[in-house]
C-alpha atoms as a PDB file:
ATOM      1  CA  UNK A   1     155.311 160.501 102.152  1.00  0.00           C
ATOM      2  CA  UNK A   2     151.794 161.100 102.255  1.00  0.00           C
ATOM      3  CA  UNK A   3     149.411 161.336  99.241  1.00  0.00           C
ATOM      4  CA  UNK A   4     148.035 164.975  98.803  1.00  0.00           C
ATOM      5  CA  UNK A   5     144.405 165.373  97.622  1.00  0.00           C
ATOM      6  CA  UNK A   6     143.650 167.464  94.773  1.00  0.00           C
ATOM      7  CA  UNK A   7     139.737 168.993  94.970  1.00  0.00           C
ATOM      8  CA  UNK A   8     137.898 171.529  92.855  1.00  0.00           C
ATOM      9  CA  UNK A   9     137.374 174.702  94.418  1.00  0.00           C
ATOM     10  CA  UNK A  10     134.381 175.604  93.220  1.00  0.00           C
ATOM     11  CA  UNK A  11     134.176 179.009  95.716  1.00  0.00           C
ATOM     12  CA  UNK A  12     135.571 181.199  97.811  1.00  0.00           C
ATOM     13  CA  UNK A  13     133.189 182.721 101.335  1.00  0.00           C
ATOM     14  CA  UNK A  14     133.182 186.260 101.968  1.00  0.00           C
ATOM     15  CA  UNK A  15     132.969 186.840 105.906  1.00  0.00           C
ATOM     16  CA  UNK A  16     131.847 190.249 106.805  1.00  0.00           C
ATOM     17  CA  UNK A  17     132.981 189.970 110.161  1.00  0.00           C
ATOM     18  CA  UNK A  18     131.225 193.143 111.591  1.00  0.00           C
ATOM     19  CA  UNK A  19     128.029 191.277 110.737  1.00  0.00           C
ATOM     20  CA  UNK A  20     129.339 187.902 111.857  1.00  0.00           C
ATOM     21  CA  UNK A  21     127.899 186.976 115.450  1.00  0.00           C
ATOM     22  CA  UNK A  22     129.999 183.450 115.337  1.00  0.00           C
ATOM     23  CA  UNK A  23     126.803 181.634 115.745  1.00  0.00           C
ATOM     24  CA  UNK A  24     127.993 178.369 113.828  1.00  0.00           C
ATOM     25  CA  UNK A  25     124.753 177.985 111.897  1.00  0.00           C
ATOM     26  CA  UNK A  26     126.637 177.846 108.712  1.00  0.00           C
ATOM     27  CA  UNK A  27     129.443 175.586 110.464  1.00  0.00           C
ATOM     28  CA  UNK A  28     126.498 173.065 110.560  1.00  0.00           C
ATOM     29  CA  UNK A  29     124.866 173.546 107.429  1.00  0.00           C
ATOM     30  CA  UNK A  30     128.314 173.194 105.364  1.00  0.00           C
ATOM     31  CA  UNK A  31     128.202 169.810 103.567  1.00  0.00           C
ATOM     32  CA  UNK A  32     132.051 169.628 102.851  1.00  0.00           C
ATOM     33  CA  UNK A  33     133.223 171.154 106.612  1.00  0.00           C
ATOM     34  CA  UNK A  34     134.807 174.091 104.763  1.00  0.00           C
ATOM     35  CA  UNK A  35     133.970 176.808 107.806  1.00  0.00           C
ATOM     36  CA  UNK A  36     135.184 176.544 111.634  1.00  0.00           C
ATOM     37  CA  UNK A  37     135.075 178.670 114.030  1.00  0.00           C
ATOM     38  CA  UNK A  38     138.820 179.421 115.792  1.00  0.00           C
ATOM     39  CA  UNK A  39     139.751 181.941 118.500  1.00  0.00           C
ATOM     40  CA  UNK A  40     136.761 183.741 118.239  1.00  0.00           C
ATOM     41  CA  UNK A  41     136.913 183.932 114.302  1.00  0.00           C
ATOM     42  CA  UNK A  42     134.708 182.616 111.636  1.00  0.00           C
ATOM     43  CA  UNK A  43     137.550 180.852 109.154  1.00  0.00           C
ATOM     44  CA  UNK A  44     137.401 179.256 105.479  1.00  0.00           C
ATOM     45  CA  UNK A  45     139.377 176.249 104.807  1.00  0.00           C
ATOM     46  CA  UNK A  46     139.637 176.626 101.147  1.00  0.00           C
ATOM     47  CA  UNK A  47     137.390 173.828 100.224  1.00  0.00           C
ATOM     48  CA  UNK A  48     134.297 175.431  99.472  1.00  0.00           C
ATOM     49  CA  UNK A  49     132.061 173.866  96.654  1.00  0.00           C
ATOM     50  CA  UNK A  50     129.730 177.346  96.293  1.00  0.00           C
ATOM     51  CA  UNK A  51     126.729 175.407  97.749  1.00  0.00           C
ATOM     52  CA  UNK A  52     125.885 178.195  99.099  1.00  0.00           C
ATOM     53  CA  UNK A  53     124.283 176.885 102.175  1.00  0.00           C
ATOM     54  CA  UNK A  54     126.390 179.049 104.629  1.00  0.00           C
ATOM     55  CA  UNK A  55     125.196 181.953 102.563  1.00  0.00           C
ATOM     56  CA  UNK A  56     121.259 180.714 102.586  1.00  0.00           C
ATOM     57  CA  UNK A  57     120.881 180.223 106.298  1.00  0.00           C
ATOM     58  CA  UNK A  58     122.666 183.118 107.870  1.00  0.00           C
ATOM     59  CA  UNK A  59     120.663 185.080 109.981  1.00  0.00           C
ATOM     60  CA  UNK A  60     122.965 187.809 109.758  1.00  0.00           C
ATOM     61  CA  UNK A  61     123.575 188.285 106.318  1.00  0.00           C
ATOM     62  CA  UNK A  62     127.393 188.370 107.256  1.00  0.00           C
ATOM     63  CA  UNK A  63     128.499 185.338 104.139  1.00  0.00           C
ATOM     64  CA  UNK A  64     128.800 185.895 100.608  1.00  0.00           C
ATOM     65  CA  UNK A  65     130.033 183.158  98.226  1.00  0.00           C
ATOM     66  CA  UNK A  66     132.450 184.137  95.428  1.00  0.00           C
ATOM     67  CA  UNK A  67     131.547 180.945  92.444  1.00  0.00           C
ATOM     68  CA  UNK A  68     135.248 180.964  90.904  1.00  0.00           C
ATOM     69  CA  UNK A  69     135.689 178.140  87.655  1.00  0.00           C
ATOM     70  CA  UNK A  70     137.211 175.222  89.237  1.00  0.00           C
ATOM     71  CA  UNK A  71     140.198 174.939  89.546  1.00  0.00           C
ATOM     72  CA  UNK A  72     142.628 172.598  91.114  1.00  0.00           C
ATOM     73  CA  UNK A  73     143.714 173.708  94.922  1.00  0.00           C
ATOM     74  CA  UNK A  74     146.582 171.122  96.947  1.00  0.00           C
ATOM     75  CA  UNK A  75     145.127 170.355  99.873  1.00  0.00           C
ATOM     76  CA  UNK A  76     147.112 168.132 102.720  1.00  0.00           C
END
């Protein structure tokens, strides 16, 4: 059986998909990997540690972080 992580999410990202050109800037600037882009779609993988670097460097304006007290999220 394999051992589950537990990490503190410290954040949750707010796509505004309208604005969202799928660029991947903030793909690249994320420290912890927490955004991808699938099918077309800007996705959060629930890992986010409210850096806020996605936020900071999007030319579009199209990311807001939600800071959230940390709490413990199962990850596999």
């Amino acid at each position: 059986m394999p051992e589950e992580k537990v990490r503190k999410r410290k954040g949750i990202v707010h796509v505004n998909h309208e604005f969202c050109k799928r660029c991947g800037i903030c793909v690249n600037f994320c420290p912890v990997k927490n955004l991808e882009i699938r099918h077309q779609t800007l996705m959060e993988l629930e890992r986010c540690i409210a850096c806020k670097m996605c936020q900071r460097y999007c030319p579009d304006f199209a990311i807001e972080i939600e800071e959230i007290d940390a709490k413990a999220v199962t990850t596999g």
